[in-house]
C-alpha atoms as a PDB file:
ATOM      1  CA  UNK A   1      10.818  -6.524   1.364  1.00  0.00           C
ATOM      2  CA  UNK A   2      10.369  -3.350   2.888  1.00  0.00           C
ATOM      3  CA  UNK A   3       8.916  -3.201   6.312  1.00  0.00           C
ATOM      4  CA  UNK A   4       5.621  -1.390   7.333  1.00  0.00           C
ATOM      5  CA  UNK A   5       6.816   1.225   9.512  1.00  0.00           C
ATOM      6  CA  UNK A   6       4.885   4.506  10.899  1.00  0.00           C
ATOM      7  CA  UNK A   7       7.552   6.968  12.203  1.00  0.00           C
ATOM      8  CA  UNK A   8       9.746   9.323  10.362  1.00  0.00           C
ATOM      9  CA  UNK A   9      10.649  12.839   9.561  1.00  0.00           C
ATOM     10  CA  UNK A  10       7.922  15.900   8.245  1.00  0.00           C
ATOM     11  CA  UNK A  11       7.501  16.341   4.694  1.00  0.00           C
ATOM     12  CA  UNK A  12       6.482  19.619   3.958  1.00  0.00           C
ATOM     13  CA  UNK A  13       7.174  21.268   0.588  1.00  0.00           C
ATOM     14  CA  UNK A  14       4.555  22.721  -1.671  1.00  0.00           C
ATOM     15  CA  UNK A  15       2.740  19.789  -3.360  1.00  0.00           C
ATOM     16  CA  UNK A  16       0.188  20.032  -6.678  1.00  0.00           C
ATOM     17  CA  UNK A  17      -1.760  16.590  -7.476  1.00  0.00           C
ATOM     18  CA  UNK A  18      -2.353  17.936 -10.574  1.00  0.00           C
ATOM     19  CA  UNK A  19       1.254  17.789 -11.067  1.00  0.00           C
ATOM     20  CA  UNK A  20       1.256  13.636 -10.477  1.00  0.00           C
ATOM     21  CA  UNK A  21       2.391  11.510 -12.878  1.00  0.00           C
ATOM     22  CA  UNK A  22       1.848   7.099 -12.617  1.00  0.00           C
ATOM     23  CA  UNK A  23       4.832   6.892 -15.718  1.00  0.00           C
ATOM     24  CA  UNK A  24       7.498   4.476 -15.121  1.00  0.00           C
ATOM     25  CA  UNK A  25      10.822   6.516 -14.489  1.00  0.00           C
ATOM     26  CA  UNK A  26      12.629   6.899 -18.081  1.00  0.00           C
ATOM     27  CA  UNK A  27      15.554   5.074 -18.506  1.00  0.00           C
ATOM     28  CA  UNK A  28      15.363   2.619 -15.205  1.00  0.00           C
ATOM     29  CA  UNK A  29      17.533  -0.071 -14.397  1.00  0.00           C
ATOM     30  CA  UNK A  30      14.880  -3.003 -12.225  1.00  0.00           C
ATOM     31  CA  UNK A  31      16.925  -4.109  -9.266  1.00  0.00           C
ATOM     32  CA  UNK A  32      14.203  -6.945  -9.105  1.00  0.00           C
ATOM     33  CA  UNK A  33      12.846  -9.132 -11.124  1.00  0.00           C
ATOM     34  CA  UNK A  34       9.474  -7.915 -11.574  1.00  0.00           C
ATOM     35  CA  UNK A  35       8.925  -9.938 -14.896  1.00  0.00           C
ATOM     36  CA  UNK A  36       5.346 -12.087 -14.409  1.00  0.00           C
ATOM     37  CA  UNK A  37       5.242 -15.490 -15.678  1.00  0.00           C
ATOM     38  CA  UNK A  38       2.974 -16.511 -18.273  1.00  0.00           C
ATOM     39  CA  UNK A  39       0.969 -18.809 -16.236  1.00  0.00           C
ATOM     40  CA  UNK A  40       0.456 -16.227 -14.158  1.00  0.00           C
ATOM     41  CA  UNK A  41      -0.523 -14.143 -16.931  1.00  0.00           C
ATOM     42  CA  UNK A  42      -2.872 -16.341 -18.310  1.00  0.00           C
ATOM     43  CA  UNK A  43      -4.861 -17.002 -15.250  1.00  0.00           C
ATOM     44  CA  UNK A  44      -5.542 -13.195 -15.136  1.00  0.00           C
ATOM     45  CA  UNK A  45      -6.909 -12.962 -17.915  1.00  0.00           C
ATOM     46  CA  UNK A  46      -9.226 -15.663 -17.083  1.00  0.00           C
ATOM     47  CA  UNK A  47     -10.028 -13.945 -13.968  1.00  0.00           C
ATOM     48  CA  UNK A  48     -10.980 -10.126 -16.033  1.00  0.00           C
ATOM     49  CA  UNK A  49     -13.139 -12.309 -17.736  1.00  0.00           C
ATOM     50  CA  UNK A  50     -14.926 -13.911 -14.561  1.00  0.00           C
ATOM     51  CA  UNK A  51     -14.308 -10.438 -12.829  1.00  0.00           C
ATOM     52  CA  UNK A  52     -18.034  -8.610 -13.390  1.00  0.00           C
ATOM     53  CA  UNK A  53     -19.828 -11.496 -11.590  1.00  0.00           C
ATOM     54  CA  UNK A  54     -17.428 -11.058  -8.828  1.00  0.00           C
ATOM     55  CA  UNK A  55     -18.212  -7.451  -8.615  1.00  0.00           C
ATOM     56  CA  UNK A  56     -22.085  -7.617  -8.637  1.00  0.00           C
ATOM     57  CA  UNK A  57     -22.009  -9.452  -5.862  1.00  0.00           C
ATOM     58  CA  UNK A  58     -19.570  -7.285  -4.301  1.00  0.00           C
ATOM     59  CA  UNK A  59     -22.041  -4.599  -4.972  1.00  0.00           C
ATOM     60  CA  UNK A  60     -24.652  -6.446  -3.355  1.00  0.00           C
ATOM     61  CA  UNK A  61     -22.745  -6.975   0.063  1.00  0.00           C
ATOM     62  CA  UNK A  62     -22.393 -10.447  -0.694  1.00  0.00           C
ATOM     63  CA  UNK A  63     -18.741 -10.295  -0.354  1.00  0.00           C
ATOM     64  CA  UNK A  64     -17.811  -7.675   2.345  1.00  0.00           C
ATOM     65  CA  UNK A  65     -20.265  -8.295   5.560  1.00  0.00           C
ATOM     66  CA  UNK A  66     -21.943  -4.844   5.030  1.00  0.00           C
ATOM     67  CA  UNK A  67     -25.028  -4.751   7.126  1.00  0.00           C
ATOM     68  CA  UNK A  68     -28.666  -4.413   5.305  1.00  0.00           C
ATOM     69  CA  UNK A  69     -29.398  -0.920   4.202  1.00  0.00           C
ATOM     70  CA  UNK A  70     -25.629   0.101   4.687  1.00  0.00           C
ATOM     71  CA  UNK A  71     -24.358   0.633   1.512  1.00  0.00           C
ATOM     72  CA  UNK A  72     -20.570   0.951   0.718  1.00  0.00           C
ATOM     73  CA  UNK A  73     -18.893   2.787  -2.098  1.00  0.00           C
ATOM     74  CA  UNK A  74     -19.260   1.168  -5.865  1.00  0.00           C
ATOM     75  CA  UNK A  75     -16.267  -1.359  -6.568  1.00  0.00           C
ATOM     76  CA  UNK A  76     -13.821  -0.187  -9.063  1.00  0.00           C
ATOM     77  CA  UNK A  77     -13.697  -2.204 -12.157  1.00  0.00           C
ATOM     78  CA  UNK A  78     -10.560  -4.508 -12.216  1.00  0.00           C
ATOM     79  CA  UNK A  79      -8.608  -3.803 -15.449  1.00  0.00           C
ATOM     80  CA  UNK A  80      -7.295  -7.007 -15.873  1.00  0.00           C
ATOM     81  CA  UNK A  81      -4.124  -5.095 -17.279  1.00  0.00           C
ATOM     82  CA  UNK A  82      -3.041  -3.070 -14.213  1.00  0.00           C
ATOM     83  CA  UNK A  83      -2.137  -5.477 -11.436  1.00  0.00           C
ATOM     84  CA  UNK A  84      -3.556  -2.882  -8.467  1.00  0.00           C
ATOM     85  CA  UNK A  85      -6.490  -1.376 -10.300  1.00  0.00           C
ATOM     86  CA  UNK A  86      -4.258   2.234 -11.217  1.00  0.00           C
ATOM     87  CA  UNK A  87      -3.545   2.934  -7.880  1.00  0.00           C
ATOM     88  CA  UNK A  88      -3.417   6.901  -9.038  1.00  0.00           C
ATOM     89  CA  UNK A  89      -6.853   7.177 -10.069  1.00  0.00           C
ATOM     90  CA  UNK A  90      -8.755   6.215  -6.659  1.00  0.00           C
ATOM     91  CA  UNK A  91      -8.897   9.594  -5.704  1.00  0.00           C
ATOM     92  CA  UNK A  92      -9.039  11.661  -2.237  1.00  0.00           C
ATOM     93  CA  UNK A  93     -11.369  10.313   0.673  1.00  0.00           C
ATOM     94  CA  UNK A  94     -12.330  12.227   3.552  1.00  0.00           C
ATOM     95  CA  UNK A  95     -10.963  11.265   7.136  1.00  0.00           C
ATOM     96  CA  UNK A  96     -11.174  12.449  10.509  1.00  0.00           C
ATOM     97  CA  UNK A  97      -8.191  13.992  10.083  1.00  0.00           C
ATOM     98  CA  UNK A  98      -8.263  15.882   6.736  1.00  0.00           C
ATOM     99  CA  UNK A  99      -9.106  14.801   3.105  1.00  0.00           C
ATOM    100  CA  UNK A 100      -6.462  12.309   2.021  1.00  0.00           C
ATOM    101  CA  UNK A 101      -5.100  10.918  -1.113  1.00  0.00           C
ATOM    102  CA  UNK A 102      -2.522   8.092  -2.858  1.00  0.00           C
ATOM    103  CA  UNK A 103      -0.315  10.207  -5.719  1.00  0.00           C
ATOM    104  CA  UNK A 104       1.960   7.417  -7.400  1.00  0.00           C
ATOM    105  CA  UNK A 105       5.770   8.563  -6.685  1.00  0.00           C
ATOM    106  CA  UNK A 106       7.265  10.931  -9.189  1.00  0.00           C
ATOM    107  CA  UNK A 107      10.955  10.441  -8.995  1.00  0.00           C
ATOM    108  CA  UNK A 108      12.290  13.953 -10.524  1.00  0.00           C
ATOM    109  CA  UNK A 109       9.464  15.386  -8.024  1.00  0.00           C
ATOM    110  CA  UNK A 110       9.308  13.503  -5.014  1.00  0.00           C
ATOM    111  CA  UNK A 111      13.344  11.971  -4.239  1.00  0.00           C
ATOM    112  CA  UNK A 112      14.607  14.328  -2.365  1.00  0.00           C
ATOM    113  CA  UNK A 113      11.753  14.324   0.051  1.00  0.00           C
ATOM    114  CA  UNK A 114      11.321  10.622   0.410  1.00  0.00           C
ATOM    115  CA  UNK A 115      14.966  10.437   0.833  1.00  0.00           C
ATOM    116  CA  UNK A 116      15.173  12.729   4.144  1.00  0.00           C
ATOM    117  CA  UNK A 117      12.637  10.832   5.441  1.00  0.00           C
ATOM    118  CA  UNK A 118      14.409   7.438   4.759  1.00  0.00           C
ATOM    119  CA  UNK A 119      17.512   9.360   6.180  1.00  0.00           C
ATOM    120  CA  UNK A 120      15.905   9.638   9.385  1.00  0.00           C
ATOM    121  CA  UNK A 121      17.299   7.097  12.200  1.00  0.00           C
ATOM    122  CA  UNK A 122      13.877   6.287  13.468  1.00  0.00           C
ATOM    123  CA  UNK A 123      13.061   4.860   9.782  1.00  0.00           C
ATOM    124  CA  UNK A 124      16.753   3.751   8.640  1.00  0.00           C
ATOM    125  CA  UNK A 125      16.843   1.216  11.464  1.00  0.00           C
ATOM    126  CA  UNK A 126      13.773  -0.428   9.928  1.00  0.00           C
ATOM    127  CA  UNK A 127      14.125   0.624   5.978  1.00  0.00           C
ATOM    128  CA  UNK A 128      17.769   0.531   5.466  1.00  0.00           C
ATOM    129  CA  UNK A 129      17.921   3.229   3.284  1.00  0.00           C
ATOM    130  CA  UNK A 130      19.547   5.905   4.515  1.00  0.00           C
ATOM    131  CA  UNK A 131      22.594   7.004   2.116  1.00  0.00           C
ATOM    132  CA  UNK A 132      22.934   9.028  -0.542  1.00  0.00           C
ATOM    133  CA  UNK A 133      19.928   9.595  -2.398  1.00  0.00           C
ATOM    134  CA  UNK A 134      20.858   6.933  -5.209  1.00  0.00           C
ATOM    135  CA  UNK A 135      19.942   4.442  -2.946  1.00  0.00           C
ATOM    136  CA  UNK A 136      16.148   5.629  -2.356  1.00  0.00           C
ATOM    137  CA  UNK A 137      16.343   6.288  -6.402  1.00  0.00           C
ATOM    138  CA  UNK A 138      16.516   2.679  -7.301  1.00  0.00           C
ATOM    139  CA  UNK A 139      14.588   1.420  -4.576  1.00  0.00           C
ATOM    140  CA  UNK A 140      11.950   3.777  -6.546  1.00  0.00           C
ATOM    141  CA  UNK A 141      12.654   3.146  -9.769  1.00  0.00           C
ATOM    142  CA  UNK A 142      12.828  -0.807  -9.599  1.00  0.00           C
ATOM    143  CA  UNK A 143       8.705  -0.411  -8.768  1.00  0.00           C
ATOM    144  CA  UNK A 144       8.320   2.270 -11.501  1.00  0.00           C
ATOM    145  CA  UNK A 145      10.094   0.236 -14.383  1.00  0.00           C
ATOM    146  CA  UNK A 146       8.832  -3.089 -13.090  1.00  0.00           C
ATOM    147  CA  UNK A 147       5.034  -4.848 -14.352  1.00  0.00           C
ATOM    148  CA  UNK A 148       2.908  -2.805 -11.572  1.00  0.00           C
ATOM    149  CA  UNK A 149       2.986  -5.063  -9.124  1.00  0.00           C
ATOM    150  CA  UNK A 150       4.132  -2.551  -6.783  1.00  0.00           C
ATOM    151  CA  UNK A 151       3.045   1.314  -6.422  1.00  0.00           C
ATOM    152  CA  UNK A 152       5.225   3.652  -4.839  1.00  0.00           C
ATOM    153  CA  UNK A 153       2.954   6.598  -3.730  1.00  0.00           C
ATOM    154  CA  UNK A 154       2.822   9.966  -1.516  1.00  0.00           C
ATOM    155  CA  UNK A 155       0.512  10.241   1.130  1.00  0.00           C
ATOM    156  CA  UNK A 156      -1.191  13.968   0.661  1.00  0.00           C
ATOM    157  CA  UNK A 157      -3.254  15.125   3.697  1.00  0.00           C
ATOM    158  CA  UNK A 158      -5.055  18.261   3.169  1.00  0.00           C
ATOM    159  CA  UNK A 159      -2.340  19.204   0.308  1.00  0.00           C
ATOM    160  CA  UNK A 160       0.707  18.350   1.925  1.00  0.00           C
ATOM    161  CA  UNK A 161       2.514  15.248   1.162  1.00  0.00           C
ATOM    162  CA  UNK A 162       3.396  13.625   4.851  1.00  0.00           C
ATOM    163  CA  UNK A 163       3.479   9.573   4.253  1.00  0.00           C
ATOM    164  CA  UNK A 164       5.111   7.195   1.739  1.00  0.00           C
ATOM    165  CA  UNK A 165       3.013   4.635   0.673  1.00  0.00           C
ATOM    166  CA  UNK A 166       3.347   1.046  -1.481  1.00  0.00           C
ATOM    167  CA  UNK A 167       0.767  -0.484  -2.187  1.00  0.00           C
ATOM    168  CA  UNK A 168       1.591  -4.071  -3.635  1.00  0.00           C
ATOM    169  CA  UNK A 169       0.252  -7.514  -4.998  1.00  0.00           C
ATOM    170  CA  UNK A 170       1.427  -9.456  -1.476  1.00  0.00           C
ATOM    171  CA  UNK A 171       0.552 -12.509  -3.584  1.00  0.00           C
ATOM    172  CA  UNK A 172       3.397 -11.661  -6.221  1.00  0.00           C
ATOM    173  CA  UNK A 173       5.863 -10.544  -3.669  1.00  0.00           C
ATOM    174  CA  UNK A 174       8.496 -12.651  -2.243  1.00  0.00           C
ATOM    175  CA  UNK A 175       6.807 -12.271   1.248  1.00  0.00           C
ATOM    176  CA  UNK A 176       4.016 -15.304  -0.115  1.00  0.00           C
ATOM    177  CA  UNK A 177       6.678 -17.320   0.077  1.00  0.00           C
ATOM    178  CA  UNK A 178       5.985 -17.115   3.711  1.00  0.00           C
ATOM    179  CA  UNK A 179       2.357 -17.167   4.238  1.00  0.00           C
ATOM    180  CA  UNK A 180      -0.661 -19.078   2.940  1.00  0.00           C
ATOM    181  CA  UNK A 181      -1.495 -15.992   0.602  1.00  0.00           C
ATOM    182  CA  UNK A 182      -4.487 -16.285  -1.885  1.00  0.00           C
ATOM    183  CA  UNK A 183      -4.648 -14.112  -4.973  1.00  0.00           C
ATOM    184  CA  UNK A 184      -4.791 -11.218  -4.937  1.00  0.00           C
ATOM    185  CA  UNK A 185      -3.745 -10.517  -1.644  1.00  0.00           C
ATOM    186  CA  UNK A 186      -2.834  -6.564  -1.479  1.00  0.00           C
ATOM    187  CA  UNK A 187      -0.384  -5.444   0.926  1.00  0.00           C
ATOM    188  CA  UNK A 188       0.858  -2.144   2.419  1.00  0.00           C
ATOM    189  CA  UNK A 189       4.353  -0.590   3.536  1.00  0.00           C
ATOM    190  CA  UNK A 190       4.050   2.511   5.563  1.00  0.00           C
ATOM    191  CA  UNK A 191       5.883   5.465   6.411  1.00  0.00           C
ATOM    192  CA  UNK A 192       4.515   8.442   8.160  1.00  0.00           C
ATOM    193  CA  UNK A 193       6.772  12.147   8.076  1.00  0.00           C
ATOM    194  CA  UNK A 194       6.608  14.745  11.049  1.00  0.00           C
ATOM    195  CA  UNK A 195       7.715  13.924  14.508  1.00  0.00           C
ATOM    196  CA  UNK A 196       4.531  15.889  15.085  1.00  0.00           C
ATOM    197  CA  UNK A 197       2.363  12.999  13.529  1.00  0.00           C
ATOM    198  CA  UNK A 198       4.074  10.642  15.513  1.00  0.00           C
ATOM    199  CA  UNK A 199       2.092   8.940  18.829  1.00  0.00           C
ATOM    200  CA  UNK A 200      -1.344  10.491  18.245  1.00  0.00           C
ATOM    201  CA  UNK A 201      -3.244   7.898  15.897  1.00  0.00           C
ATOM    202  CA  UNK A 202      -2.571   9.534  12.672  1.00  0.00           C
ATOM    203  CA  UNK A 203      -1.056   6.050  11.533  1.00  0.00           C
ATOM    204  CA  UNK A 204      -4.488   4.308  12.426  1.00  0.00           C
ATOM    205  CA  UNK A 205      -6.491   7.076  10.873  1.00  0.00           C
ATOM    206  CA  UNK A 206      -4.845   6.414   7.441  1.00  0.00           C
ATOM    207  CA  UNK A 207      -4.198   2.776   7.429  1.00  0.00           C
ATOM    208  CA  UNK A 208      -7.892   2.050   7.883  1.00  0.00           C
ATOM    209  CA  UNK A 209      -8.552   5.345   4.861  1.00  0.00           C
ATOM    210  CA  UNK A 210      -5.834   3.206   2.805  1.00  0.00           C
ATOM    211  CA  UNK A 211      -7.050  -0.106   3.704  1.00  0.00           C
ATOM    212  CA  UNK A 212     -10.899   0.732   3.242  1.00  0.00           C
ATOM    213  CA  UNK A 213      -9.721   1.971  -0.259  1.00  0.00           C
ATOM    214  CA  UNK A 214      -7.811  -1.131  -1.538  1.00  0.00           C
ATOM    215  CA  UNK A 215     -11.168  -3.165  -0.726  1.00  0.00           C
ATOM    216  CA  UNK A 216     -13.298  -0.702  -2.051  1.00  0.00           C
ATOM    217  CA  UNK A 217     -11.274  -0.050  -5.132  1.00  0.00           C
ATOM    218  CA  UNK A 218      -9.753  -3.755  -5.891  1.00  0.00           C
ATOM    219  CA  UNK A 219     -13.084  -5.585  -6.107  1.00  0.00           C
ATOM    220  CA  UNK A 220     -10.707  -9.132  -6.655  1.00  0.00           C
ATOM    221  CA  UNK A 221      -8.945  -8.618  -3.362  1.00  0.00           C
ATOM    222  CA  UNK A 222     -10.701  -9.521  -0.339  1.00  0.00           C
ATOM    223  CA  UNK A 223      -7.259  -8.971   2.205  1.00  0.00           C
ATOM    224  CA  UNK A 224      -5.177  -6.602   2.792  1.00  0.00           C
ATOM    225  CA  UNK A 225      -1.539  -7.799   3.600  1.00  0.00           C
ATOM    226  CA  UNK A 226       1.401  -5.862   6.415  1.00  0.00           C
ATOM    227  CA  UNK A 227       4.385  -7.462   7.920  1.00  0.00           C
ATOM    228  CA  UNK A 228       5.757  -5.040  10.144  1.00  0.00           C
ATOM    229  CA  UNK A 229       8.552  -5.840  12.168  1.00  0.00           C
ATOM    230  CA  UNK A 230       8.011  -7.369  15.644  1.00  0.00           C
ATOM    231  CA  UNK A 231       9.836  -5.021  16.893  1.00  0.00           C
ATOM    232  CA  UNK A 232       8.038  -1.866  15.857  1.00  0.00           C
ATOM    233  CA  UNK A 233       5.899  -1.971  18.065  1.00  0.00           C
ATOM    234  CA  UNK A 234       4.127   1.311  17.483  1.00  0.00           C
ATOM    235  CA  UNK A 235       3.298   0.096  13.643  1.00  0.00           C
ATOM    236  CA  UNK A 236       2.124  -3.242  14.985  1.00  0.00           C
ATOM    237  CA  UNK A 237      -0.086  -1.836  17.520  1.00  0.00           C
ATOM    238  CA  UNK A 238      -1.571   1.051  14.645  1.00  0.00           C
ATOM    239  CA  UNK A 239      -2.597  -1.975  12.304  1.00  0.00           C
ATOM    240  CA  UNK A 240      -4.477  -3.668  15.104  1.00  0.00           C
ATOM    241  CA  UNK A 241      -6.112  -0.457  15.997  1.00  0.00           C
ATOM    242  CA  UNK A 242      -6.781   0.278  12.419  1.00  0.00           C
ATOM    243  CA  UNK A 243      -8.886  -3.248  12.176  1.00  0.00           C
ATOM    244  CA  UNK A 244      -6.145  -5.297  11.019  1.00  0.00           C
ATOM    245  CA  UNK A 245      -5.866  -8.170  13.086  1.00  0.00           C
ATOM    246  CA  UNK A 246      -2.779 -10.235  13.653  1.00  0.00           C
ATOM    247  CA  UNK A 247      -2.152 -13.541  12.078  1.00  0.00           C
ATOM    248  CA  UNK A 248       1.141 -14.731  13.095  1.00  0.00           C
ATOM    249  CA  UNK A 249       4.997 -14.223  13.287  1.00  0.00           C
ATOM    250  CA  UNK A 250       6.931 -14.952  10.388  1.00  0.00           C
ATOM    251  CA  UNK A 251      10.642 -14.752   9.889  1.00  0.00           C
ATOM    252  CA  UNK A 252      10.997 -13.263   6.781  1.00  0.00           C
ATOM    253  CA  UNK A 253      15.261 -12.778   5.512  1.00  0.00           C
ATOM    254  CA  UNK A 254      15.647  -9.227   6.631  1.00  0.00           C
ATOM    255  CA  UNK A 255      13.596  -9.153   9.876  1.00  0.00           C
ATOM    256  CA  UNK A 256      11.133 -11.256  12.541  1.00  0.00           C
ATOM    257  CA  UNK A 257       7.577  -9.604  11.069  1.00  0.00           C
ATOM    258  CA  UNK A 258       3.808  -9.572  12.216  1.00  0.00           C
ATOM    259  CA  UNK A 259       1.772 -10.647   9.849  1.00  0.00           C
ATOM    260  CA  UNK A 260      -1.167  -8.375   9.805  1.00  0.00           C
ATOM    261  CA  UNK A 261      -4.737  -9.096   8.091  1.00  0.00           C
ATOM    262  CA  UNK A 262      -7.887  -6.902   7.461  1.00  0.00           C
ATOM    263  CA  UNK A 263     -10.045  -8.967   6.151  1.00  0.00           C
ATOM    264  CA  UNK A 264     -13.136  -7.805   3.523  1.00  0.00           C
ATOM    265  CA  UNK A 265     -15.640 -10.218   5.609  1.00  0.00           C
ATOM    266  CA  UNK A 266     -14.432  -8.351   8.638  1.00  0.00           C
ATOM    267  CA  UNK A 267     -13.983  -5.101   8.484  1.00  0.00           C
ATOM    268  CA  UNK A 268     -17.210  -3.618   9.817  1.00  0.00           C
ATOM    269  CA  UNK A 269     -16.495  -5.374  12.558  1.00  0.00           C
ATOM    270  CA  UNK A 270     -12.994  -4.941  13.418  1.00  0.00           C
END
C-alpha cells in the first residue's frame, strides 16, 4: 500500500487534457491480484440496482448534513460496472488556488514525470520507488491492467500537471484488513511536485477539492479513506486541516499509519 504523502519534486512539462486517456496500459503484466471475487461481484450488482434510491436521497441532503437551502452539486450516477464511478470523467473544479482536475495516468505520457518525482528523497523515503523508471512502470501498470479498483491519476492545476493522485476502493484494498471499513470506502494516496508547493497549504487546498469530489461524484461512498504514515507529519497534519479527522494508528506491513476519515455526515462541519 502506498502511503499518502504531500512533498516531492515540480512537475512542469506542457500538459493537454484533451490528450488523456483512462485505457489500461497494452500488454501489462498485474503485480497484484486485482481479480474481484464473485461474491463480491454479485453484491454489486445488487447494490446498482438499489443505487437510484440511494441517490435521491443524496440529492435531498438526506445523506450528507447539507444545511436547508444549501444545495450541493448533483451526485454522479454509480455505474455499477466501474468500481470508482470513471474517475476521468468528473471533470475540473474551481479552488482557491486555481481550477483543478483528476486525468487518469497515461503511462507512454506521464512515466517519466511521475518517476522524477518518485526519485526524489523527500518521497522515496515514504514511496519506495525510486529506481529506474521500470519500477514506477509496474507500480502503474498493475492499477491500469487490474479491475478499476484503483486509479492512478495526474493532478492538473491551472494546466500544469503538479500532483499524483490514486484514488482507490479502501474497502477492496489490503489496508481493510486493518480497519472496520464499510463498502465502499474510497481512499486517497497523495503526492504533491514543486518544492515551491511545499509548506503553504496547497496539500489542504486539494485534498478537501479531491475529497469533496469523491463524495460528490461516488453517491455509494459516504468516507473517504488516508493512511499516511505517522511519521509524515506534514501529510497528517494537511488531512486534518483539509476536514479529515483522525481515527486511529494502525500498523499496516510497510509502515505505522494514521488513519484519516472525512466523513459525508461531516464535512460541512469539519
Amino acid at each position: 500500500m502506498p502511503p499518502t504523502d504531500a512533498s516531492t519534486d515540480a512537475g512542469t512539462a506542457p500538459f493537454s487534457i484533451a490528450d488523456s486517456d483512462t485505457g489500461p496500459g497494452a500488454d501489462s503484466e498485474d503485480t497484484l491480484d486485482l481479480r474481484l471475487p464473485d461474491d463480491f461481484l454479485a453484491f454489486f450488482a445488487e447494490e446498482a440496482e438499489a443505487a437510484p434510491a440511494a441517490r435521491g436521497a443524496a440529492e435531498r441532503g438526506e445523506e450528507n448534513g447539507t444545511a436547508q437551502g444549501m444545495a450541493r452539486p448533483a451526485l454522479a450516477t454509480p455505474t455499477g460496472d466501474d468500481l470508482l464511478d470513471r474517475v476521468g470523467d468528473w471533470g475540473p473544479t474551481a479552488t482557491s488556488v486555481g481550477v483543478f482536475q483528476l486525468v487518469p495516468v497515461r503511462i507512454d505520457r506521464d512515466l517519466p514525470l511521475i518517476s522524477r518525482w518518485m526519485n526524489d528523497p523527500a518521497v522515496a523515503a515514504f514511496w519506495e520507488l525510486s529506481g529506474p523508471e521500470t519500477a514506477t512502470e509496474d507500480h502503474l501498470r498493475a492499477q491500469l491492467g487490474g479491475d478499476g479498483r484503483s486509479a492512478p491519476c495526474l493532478g492538473v492545476l491551472d494546466g500544469t500537471p503538479m500532483s499524483y493522485w490514486e484514488i482507490y476502493r479502501a474497502d477492496l484494498d489490503p489496508l481493510a484488513r486493518h480497519y472496520p471499513a464499510r463498502l465502499h470506502d474510497t481512499g486517497i494516496h497523495l503526492l504533491i511536485g514543486g518544492v515551491a508547493n511545499r509548506g503553504r497549504g496547497l496539500g489542504t487546498t486539494l485534498l478537501r477539492a479531491v475529497s469533496d469530489l469523491v463524495l460528490d461524484r461516488r453517491a455509494s461512498s459516504a468516507r473517504v479513506i488516508a493512511e499516511p504514515d505517522l511519521r509524515n507529519t506534514p501529510s497528517v497534519s494537511a488531512f486534518l486541516s483539509a476536514g479529515f479527522r483522525f481515527s486511529a494508528e494502525v500498523d499496516l506491513p510497510d509502515k505505522r499509519a494514521a488513519l484519516m476519515v472525512r466523513d459525508r455526515a461531516l464535512r460541512d462541519l469539519l
